[in-house]
N, C-alpha and C. Protein backbone atom coordinates (compact mmCIF):
# COMPACT_ATOMS: atom_id res chain seq x y z
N UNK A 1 4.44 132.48 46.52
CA UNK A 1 4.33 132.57 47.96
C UNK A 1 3.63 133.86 48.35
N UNK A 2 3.01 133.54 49.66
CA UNK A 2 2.35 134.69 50.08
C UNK A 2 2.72 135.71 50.91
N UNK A 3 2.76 136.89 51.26
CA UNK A 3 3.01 137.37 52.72
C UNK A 3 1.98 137.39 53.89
N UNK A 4 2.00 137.85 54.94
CA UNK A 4 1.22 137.56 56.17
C UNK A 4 0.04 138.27 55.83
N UNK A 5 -0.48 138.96 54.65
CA UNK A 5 -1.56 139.77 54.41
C UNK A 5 -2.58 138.62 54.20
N UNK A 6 -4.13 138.76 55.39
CA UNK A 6 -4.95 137.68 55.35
C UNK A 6 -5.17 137.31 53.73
N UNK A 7 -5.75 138.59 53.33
CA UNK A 7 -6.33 138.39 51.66
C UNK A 7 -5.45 137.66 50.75
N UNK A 8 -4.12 137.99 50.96
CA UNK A 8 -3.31 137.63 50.11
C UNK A 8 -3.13 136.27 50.32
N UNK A 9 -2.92 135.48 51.74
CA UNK A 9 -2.90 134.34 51.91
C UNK A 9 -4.38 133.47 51.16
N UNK A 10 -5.11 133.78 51.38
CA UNK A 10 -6.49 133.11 50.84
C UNK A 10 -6.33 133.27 49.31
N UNK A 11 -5.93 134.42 48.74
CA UNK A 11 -5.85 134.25 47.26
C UNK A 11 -4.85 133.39 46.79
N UNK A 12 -3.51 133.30 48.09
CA UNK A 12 -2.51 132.14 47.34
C UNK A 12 -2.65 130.81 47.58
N UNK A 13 -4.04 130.30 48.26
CA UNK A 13 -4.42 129.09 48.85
C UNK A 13 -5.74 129.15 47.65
N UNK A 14 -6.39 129.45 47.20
CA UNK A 14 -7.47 128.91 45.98
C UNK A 14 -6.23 129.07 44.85
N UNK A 15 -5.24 130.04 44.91
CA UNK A 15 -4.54 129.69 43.47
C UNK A 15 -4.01 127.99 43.41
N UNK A 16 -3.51 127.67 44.47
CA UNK A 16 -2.83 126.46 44.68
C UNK A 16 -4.19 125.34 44.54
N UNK A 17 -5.27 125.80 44.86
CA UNK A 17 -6.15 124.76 44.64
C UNK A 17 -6.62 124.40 43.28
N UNK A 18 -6.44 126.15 42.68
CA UNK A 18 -6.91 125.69 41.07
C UNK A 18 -5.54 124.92 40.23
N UNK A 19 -4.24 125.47 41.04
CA UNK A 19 -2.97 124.81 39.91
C UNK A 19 -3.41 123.17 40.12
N UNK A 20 -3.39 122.46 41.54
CA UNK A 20 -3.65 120.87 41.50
C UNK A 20 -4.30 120.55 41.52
N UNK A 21 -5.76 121.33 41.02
CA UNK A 21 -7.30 120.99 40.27
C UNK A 21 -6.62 120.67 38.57
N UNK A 22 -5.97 121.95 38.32
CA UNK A 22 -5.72 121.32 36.68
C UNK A 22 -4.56 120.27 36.06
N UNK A 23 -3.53 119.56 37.47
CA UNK A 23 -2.65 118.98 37.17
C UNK A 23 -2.79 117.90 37.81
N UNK A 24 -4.31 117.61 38.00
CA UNK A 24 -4.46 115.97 38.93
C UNK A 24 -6.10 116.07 37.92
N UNK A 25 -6.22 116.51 37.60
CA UNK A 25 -7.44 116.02 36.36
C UNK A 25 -6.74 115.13 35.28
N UNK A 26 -5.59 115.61 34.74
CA UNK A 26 -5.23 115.01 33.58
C UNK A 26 -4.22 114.05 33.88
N UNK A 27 -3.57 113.97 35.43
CA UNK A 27 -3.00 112.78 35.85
C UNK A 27 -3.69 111.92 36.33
N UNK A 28 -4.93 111.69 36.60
CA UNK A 28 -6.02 111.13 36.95
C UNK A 28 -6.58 110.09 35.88
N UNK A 29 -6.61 111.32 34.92
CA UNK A 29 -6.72 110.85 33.71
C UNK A 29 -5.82 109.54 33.16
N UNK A 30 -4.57 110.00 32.95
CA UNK A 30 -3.29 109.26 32.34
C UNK A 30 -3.71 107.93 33.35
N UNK A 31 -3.54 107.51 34.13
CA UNK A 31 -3.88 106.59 35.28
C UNK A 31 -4.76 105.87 35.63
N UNK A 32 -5.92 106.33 34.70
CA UNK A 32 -6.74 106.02 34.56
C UNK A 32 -7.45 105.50 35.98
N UNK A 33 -7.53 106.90 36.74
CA UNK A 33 -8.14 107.14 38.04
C UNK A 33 -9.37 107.94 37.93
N UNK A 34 -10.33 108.03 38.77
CA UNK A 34 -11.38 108.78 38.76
C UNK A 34 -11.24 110.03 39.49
N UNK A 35 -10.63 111.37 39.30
CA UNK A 35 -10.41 112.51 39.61
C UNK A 35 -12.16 112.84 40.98
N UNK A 36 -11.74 113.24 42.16
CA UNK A 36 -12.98 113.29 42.93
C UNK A 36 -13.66 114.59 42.83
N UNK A 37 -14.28 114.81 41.90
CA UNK A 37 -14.71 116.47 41.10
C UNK A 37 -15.81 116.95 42.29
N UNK A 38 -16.69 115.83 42.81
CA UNK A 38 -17.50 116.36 44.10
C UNK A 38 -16.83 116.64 45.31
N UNK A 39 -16.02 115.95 45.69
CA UNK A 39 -14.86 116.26 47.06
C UNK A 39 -14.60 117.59 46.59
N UNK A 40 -13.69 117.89 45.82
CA UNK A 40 -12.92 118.90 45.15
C UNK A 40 -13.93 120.23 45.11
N UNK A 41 -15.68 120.00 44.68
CA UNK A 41 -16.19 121.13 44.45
C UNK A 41 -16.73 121.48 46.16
N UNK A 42 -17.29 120.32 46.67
CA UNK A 42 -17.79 120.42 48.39
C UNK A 42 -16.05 121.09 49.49
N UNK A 43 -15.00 120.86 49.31
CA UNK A 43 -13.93 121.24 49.86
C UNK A 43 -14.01 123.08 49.34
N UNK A 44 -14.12 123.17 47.98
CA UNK A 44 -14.06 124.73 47.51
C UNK A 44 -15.06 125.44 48.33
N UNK A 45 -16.29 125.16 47.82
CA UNK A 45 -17.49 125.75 48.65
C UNK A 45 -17.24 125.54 50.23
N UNK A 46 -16.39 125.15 51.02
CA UNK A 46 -15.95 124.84 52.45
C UNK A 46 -15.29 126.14 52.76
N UNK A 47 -14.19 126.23 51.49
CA UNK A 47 -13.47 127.51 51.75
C UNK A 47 -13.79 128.46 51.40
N UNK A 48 -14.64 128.67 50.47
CA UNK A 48 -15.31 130.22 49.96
C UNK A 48 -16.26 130.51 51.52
N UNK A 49 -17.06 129.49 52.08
CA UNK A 49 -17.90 129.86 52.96
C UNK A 49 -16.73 130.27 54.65
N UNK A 50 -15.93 129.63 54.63
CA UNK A 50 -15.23 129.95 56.00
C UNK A 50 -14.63 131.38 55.81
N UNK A 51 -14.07 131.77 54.33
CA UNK A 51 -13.70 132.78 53.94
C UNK A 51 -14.51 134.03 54.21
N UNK A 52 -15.68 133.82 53.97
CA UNK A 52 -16.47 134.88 54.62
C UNK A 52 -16.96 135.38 55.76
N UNK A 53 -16.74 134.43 56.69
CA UNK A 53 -17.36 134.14 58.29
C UNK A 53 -16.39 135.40 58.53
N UNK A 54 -16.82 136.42 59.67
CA UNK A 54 -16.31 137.46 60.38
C UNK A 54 -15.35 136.96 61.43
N UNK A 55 -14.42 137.78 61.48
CA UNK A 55 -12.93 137.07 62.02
C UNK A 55 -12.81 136.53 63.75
N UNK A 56 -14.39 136.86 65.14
CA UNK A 56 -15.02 136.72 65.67
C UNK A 56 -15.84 135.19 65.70
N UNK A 57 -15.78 134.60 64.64
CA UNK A 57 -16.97 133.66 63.95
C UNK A 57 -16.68 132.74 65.45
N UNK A 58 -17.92 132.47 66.32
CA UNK A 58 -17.64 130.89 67.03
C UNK A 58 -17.68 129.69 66.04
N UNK A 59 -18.49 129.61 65.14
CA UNK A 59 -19.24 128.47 64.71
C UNK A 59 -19.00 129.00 62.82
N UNK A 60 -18.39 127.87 62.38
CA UNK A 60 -18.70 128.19 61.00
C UNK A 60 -20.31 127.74 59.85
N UNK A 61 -21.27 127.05 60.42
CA UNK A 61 -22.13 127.08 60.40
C UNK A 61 -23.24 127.36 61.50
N UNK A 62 -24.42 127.81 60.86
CA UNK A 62 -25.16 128.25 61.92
C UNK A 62 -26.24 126.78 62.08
N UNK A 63 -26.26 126.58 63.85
CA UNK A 63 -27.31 125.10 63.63
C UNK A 63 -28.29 125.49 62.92
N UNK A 64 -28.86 124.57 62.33
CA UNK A 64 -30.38 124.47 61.97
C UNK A 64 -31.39 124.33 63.06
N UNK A 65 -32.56 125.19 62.84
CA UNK A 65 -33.39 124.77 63.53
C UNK A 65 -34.77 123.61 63.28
């Protein structure tokens, strides 16, 4: 568990993502389910990028022009 420290919360939210990244691969497996490794990597890269946005952010992407 985390305390109210932002950093600390974000480091205990990718830990939790990597523990049921490595315990739904191999139950996936057993089950013979297809584990969604692109969801899973497009959701990570979601949170590494919001993670960085300044705490101000309107918009977590910027439009394209």
């Amino acid at each position: 568990y985390s305390d109210a420290d932002l950093e600390h919360v974000w480091e205990a939210l990718f830990t939790m993502t990597n523990l049921f990244r490595e315990v739904a691969q191999p139950v996936a497996d057993q089950y013979a389910f297809s584990y969604p490794s692109g969801d899973d990597a497009r959701v990570t890269a979601f949170l590494r990028h919001v993670r960085t946005l300044p705490p101000d952010a309107a918009r977590i992407y910027e439009e394209e022009s």
